[in-house]
Protein backbone atom coordinates (compact mmCIF):
# COMPACT_ATOMS: atom_id res chain seq x y z
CA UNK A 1 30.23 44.59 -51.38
CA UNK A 2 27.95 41.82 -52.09
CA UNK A 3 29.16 39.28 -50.12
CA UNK A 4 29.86 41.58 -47.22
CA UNK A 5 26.09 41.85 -47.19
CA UNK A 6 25.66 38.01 -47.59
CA UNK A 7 27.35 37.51 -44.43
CA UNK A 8 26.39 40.03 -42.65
CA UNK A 9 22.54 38.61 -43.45
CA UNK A 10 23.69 35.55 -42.78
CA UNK A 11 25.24 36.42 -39.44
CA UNK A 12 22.33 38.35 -38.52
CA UNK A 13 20.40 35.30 -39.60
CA UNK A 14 22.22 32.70 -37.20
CA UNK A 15 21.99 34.94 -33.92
CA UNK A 16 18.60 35.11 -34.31
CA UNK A 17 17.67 31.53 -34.91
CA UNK A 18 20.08 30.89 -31.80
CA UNK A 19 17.84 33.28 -30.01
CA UNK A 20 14.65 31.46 -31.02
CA UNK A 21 16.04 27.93 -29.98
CA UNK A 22 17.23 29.92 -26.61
CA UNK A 23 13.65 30.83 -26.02
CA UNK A 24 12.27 27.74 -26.89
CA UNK A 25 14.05 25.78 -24.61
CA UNK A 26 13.96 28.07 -21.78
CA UNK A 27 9.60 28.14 -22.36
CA UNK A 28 10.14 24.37 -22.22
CA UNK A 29 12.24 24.67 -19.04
CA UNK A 30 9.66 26.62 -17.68
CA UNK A 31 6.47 23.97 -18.74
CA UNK A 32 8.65 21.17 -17.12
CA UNK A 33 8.86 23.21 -13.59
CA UNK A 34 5.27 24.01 -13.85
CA UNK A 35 4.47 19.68 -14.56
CA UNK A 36 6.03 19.46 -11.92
CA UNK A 37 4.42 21.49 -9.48
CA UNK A 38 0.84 19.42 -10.57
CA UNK A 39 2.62 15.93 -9.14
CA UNK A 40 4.95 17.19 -6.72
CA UNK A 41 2.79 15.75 -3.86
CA UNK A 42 1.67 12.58 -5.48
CA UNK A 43 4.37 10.54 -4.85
CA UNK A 44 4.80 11.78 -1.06
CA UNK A 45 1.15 11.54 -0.02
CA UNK A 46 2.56 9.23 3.14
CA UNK A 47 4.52 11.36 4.61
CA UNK A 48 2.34 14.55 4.19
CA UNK A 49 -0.85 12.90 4.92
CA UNK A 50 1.10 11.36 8.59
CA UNK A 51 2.36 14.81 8.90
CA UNK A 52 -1.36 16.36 8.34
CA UNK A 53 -3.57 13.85 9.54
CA UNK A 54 -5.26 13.55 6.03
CA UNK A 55 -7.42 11.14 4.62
CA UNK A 56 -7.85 10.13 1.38
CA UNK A 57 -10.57 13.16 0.73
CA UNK A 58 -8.02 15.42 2.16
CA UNK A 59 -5.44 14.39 0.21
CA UNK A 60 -7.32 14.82 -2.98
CA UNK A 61 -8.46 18.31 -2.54
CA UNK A 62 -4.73 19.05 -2.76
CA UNK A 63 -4.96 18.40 -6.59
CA UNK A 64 -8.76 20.07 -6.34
CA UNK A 65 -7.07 23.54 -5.13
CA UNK A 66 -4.56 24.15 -7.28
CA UNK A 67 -6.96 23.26 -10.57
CA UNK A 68 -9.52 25.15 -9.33
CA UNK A 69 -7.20 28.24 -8.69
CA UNK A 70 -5.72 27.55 -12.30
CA UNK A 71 -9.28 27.60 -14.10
CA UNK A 72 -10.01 30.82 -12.13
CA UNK A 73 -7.23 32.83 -13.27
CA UNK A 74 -7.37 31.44 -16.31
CA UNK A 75 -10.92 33.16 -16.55
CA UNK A 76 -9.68 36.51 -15.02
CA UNK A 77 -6.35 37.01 -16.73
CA UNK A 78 -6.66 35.76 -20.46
CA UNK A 79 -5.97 39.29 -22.16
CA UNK A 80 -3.22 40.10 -19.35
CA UNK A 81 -0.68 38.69 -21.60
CA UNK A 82 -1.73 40.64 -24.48
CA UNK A 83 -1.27 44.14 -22.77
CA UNK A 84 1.70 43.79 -19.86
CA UNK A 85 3.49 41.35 -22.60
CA UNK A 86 4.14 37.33 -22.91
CA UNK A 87 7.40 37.53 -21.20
CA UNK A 88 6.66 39.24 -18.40
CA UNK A 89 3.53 36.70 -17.28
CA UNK A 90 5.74 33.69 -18.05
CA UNK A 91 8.16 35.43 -15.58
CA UNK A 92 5.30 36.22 -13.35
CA UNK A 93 4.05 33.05 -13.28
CA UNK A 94 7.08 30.97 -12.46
CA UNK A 95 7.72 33.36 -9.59
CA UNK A 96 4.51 33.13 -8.42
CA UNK A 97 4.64 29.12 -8.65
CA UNK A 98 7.96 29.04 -6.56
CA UNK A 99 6.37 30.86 -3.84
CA UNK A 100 3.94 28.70 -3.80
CA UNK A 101 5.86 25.81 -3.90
CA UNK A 102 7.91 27.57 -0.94
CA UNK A 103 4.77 27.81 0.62
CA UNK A 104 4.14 24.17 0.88
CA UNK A 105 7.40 23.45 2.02
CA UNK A 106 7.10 25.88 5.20
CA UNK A 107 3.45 25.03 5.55
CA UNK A 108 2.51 24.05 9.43
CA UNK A 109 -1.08 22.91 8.77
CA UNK A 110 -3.10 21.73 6.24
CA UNK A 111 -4.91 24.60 5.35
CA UNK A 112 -1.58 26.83 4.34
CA UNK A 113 -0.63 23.22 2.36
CA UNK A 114 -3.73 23.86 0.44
CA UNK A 115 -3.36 27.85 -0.09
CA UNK A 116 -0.09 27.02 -1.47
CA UNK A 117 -1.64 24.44 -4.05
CA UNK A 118 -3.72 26.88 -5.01
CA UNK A 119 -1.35 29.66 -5.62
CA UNK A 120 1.08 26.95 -7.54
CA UNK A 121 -1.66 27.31 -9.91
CA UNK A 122 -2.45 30.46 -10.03
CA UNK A 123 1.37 30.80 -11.27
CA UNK A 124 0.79 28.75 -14.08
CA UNK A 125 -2.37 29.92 -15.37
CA UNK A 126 -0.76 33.50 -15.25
CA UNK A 127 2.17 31.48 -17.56
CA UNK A 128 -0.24 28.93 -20.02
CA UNK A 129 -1.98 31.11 -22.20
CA UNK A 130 1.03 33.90 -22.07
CA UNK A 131 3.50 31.10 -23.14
CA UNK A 132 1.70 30.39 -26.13
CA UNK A 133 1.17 33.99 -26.80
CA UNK A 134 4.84 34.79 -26.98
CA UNK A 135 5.61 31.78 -29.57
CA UNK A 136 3.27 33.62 -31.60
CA UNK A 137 5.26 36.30 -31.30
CA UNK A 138 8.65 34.96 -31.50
CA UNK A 139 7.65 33.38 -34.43
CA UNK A 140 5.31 36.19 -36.26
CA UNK A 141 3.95 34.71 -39.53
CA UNK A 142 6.63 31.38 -39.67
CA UNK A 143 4.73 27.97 -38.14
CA UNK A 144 5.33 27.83 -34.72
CA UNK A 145 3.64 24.25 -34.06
CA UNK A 146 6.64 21.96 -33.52
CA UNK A 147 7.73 25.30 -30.63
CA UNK A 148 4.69 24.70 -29.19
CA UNK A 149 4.77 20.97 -29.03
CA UNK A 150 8.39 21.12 -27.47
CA UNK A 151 7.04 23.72 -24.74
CA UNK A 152 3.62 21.31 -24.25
CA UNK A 153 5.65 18.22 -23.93
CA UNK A 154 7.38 20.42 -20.92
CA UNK A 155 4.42 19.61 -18.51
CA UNK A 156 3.83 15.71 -18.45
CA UNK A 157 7.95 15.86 -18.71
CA UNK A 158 7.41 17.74 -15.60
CA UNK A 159 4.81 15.72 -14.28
CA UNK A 160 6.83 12.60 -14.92
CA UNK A 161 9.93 13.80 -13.11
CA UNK A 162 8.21 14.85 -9.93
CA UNK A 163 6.66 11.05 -9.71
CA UNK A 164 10.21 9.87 -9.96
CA UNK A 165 12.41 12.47 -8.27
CA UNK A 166 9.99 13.71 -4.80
CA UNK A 167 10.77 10.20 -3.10
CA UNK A 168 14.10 9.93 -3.13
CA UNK A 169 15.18 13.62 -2.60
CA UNK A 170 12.38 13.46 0.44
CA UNK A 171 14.63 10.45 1.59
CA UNK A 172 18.17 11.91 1.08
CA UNK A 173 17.04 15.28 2.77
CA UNK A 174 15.42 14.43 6.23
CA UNK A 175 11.30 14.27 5.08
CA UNK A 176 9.03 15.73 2.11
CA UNK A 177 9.63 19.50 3.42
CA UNK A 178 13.73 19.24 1.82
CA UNK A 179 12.39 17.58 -1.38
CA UNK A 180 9.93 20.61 -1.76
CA UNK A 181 12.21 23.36 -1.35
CA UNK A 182 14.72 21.29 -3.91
CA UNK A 183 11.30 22.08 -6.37
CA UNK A 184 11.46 25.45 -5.32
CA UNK A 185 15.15 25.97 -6.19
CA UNK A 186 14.46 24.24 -9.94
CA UNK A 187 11.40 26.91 -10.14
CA UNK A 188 12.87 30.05 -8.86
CA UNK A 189 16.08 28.99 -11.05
CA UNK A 190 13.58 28.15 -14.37
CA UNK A 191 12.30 31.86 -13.69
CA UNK A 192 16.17 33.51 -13.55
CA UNK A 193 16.82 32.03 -16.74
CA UNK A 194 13.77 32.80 -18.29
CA UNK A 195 14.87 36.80 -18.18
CA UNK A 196 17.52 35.90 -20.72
CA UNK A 197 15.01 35.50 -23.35
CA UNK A 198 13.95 38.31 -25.83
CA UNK A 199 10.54 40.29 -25.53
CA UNK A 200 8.25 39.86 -28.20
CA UNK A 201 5.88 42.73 -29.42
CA UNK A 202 2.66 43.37 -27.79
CA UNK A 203 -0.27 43.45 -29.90
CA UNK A 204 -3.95 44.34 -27.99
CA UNK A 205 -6.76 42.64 -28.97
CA UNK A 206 -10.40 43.76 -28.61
CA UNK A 207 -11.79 41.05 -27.29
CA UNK A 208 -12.16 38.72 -24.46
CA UNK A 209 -13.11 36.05 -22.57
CA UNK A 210 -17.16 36.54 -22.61
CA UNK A 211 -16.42 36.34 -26.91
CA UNK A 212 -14.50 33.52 -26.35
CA UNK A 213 -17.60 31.91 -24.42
CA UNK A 214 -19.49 32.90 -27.89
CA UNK A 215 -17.25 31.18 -29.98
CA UNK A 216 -18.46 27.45 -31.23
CA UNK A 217 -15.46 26.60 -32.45
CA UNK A 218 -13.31 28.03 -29.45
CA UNK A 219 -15.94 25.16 -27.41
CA UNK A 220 -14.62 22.55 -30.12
CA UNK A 221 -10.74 23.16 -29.35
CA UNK A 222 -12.00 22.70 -25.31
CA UNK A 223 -13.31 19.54 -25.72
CA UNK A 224 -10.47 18.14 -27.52
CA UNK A 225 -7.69 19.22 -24.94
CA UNK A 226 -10.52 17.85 -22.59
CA UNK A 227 -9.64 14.58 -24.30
CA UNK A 228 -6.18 15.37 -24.40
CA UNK A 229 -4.24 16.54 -21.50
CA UNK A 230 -7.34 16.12 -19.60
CA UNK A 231 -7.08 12.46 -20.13
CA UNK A 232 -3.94 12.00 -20.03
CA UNK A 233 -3.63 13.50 -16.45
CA UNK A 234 -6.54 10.87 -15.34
CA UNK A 235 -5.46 8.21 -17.15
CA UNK A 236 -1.91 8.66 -15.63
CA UNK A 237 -3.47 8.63 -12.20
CA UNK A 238 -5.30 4.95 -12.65
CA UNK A 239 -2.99 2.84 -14.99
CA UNK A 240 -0.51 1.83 -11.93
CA UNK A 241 -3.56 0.90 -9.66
CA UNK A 242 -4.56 -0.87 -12.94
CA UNK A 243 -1.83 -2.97 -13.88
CA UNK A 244 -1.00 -3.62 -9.62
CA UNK A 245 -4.56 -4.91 -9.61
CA UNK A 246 -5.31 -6.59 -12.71
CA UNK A 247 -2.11 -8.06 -13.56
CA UNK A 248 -0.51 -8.33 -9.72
CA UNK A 249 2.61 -6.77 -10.68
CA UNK A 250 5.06 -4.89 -7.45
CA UNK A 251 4.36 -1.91 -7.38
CA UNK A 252 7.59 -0.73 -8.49
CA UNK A 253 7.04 -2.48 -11.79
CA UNK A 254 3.66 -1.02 -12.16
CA UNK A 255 4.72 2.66 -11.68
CA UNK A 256 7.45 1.82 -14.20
CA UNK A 257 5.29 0.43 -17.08
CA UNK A 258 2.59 2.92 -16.55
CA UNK A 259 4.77 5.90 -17.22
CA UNK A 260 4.92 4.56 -20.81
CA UNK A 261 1.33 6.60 -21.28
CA UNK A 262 3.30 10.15 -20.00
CA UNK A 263 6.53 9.25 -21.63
CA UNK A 264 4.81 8.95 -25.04
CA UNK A 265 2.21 12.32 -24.38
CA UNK A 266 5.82 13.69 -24.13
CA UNK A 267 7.36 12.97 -27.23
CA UNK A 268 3.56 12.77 -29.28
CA UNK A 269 3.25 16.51 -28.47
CA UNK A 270 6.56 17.74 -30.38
CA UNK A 271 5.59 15.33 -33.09
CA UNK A 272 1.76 16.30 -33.71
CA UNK A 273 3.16 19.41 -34.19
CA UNK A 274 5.98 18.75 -36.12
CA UNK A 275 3.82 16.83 -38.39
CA UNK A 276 1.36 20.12 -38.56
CA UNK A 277 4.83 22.59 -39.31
CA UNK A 278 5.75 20.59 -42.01
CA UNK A 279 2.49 20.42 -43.58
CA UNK A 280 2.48 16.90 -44.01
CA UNK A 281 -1.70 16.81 -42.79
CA UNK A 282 -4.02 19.18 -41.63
CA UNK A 283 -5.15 19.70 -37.98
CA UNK A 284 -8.61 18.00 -38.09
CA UNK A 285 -6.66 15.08 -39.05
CA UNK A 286 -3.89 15.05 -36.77
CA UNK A 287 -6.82 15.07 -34.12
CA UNK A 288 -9.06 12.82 -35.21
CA UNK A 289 -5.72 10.36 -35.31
CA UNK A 290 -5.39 11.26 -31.85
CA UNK A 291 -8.81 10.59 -30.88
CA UNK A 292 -9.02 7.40 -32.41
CA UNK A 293 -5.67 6.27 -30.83
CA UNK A 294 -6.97 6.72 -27.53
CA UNK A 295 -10.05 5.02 -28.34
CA UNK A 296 -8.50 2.15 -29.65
CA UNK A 297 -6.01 1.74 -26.82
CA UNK A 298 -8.53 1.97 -24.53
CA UNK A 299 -10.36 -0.79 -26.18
CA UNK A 300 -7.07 -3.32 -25.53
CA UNK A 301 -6.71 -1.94 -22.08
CA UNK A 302 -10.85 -2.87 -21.27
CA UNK A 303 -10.55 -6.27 -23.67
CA UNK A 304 -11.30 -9.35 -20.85
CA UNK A 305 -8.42 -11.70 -19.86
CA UNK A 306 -6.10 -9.54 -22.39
CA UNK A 307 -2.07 -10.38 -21.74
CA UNK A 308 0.19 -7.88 -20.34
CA UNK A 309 1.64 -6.82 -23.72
CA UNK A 310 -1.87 -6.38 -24.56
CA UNK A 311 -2.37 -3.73 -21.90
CA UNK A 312 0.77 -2.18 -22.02
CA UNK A 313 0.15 -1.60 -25.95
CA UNK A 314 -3.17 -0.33 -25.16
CA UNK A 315 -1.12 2.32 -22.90
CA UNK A 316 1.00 3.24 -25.42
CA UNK A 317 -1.39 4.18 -27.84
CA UNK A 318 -3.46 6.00 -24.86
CA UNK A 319 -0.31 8.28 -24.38
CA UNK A 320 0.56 8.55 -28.16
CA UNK A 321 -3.49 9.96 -28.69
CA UNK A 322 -3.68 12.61 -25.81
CA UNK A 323 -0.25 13.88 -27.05
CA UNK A 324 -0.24 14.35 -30.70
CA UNK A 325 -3.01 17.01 -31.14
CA UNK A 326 -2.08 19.71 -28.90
CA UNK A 327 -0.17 21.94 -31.44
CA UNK A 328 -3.65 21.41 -33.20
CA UNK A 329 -5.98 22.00 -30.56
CA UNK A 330 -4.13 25.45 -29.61
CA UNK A 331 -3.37 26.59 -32.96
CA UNK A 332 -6.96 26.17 -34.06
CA UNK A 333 -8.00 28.02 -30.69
CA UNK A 334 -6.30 30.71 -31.69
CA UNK A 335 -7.13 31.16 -35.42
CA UNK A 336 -10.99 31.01 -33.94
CA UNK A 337 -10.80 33.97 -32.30
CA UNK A 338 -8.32 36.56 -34.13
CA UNK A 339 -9.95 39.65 -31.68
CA UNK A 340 -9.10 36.99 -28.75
CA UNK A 341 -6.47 34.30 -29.46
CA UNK A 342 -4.98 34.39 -26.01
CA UNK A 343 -9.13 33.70 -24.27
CA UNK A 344 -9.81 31.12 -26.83
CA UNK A 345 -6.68 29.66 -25.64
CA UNK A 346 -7.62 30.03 -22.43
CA UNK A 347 -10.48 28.28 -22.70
CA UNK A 348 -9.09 25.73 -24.64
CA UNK A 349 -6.86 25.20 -21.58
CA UNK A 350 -9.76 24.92 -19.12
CA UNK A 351 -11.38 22.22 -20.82
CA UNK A 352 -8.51 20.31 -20.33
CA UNK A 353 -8.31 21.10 -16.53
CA UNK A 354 -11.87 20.54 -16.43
CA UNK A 355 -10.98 16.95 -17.97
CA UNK A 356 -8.58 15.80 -15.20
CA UNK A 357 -10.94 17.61 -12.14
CA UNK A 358 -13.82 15.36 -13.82
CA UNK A 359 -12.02 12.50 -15.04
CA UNK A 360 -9.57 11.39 -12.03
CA UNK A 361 -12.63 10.72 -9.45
CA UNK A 362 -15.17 9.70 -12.32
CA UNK A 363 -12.62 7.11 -12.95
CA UNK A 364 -12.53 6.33 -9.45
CA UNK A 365 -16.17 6.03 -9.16
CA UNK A 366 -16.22 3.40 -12.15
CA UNK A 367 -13.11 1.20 -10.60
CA UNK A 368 -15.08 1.06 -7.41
CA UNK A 369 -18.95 0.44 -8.96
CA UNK A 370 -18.21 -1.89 -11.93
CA UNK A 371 -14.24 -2.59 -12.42
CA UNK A 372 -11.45 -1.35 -14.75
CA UNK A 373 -13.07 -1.80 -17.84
CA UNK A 374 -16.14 0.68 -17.19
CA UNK A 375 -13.00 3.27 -16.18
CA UNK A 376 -11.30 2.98 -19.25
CA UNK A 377 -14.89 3.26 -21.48
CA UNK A 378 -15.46 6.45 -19.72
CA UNK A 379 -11.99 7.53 -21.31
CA UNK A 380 -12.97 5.89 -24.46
CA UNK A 381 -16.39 7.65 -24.77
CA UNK A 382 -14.79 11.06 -24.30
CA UNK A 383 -12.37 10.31 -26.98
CA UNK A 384 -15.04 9.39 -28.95
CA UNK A 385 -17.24 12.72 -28.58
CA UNK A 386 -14.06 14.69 -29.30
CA UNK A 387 -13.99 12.45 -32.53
CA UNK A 388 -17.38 13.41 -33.33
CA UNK A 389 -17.00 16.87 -32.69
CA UNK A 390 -14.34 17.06 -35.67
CA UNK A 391 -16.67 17.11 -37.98
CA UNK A 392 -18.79 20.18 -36.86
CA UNK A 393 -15.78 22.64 -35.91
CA UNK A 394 -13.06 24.26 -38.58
CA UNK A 395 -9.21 23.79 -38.74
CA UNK A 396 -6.87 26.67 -38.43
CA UNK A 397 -6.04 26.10 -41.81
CA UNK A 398 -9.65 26.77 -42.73
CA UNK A 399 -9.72 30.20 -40.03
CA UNK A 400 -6.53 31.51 -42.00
């Protein structure tokens, strides 16, 4: 009799850890189509600027429309998740994002190209905060950092793939239109699958938002994903133009070697917070190692006359800092705010939109005015505040 129990606890054991790893990977799925919808034009600004008419303003405001949509539903829809349940905004927002991405492929003008941005990112703010909602609840009182790093290593995967995959699909398939209803496919096919996963409890919470806006600490946790994904998002705009310019590679080359810095947010994500499940340090440290990485590979990437390998290390340390805190950053957003985890995630995630809607042109600004070198201080001095700002806020270890 015992052992029938035994394995029927241990069966009952195994199907649900297969149904956790199922819904981890399909959350990832889904943070890899939503990278993907935030570079999907990037890489075919050519074609859909000749097809537009757009100059470079026009072509920037692309980016502008769907982060501005994305920090405004972020605002509006932080406690959604915590009364219609996780699963159903995750599905909602990958639906959402396909027909948005649709959108853009049937566009005829620039305007509709623009209202389809923005509703690309009105799908994934509706997904964000839900996603890491429902890890909470898959998870219930186990760790669920190294989950969460997986799913945010999803969106610079994402991000990474678009850069690579738009051109050549928008060559095999007649134009940019075919290469943006392939993205549509992957998205509407991410939100299929994501139906297969189990619902998770869901809990209401008193507050919202406005106590979120109350909460110091909640502030803290902004400012670092400002200097995280933020960062990384501006930084990963510049560092081809930088190493085409400074160091006269092809371009081909250049866009190679600078996708070290997303490559390595990738797999620094999953680690941070496999470094945080397994208790081997707390998460004030794991971000202060993260700001101090950045810092410090910005300094190699500003040094005068520095050699290639110079640079290129400087980039990989760049990518390895705005990656490793993010299990952190969230985790800690969350424990600030037990009436509200799901706003002070929220507004942990706007800080770091804010960070790539601030950093991208002030970047640009310092290229143009004083050179490279004043570009990557600006990264270096927002790193640095972040590292400050360590020392005034409180770990989730510390909330719990």
């Amino acid at each position: 009799m015992g052992s029938a129990r035994r394995i029927h606890v241990g069966l009952r054991s195994f199907t649900y850890r297969r149904h956790v790893r199922v819904a981890v990977a399909l959350l990832s799925l889904s943070a890899v189509a939503f990278g993907f919808t935030y570079s999907d034009h990037a890489p075919l600004i050519p074609l859909v600027s000749a097809d537009f008419r757009l100059d470079d303003l026009g072509v920037g405001l692309l980016s502008t429309a769907l982060f501005t949509s994305y920090m405004a539903t972020t605002f509006l829809t932080t406690g959604l998740a915590e009364r219609l349940g996780p699963k159903r905004m995750v599905g909602a927002g990958l639906a959402v994002s396909a027909a948005g991405t649709a959108a853009f492929a049937l566009s005829p003008g620039y305007s509709v190209a623009l209202a389809a941005k923005a509703i690309q990112g009105v799908g994934s703010a509706l997904a964000f905060v839900a996603a890491a909602r429902y890890l909470a609840g898959l998870y219930g009182e186990r760790r669920n950092h190294f989950a969460l790093g997986l799913y945010g290593g999803g969106f610079p995967l994402g991000s990474a793939v678009a850069l690579v995959a738009m051109p050549p699909l928008a060559a095999a398939l007649g134009g940019w239109r075919g290469a943006f209803w392939v993205e549509a496919a992957f998205v509407a096919v991410a939100a299929t699958a994501w139906w297969r996963v189990p619902a998770v409890p869901r809990v209401a919470r008193p507050g919202n938002i406005r106590d979120a806006l109350r909460c110091p600490n909640c502030w803290w946790t902004s400012l670092q994903h400002a200097a995280g994904f933020g960062l990384a998002i501006a930084s990963g705009t510049w560092i081809t133009v930088y190493l085409v310019r400074e160091f006269h590679l092809p371009l081909e080359l250049s866009g190679l070697l600078g996708s070290l810095l997303l490559v390595l947010a990738v797999l620094a994500r999953p680690l941070g917070g496999l470094l945080l499940a397994r208790e081997h340090m707390p998460t004030r440290r794991v971000m202060r190692i993260g700001d101090l990485a950045i810092v410090a590979g910005v300094a190699l990437l500003a040094f005068p006359d520095r050699p290639l390998t110079v640079a290129l290390l400087g980039a990989v340390l760049v990518g390895i800092g705005v990656g490793l805190p993010y299990s952190a950053v969230f985790n800690t957003a969350a424990a600030s705010l037990p009436g509200a985890p799901g706003a002070a995630q929220g507004l942990a995630a706007v800080g770091g939109t804010a960070g790539v809607m601030v950093g991208a042109p002030a970047m640009g600004f310092a290229v143009q005015t004083f050179g490279f070198w004043a570009a990557w201080l600006f990264v270096g001095a927002v790193s640095a505040i972040a590292f400050v700002g360590t020392a005034y806020m409180r770990g989730e270890e510390e909330l719990t």
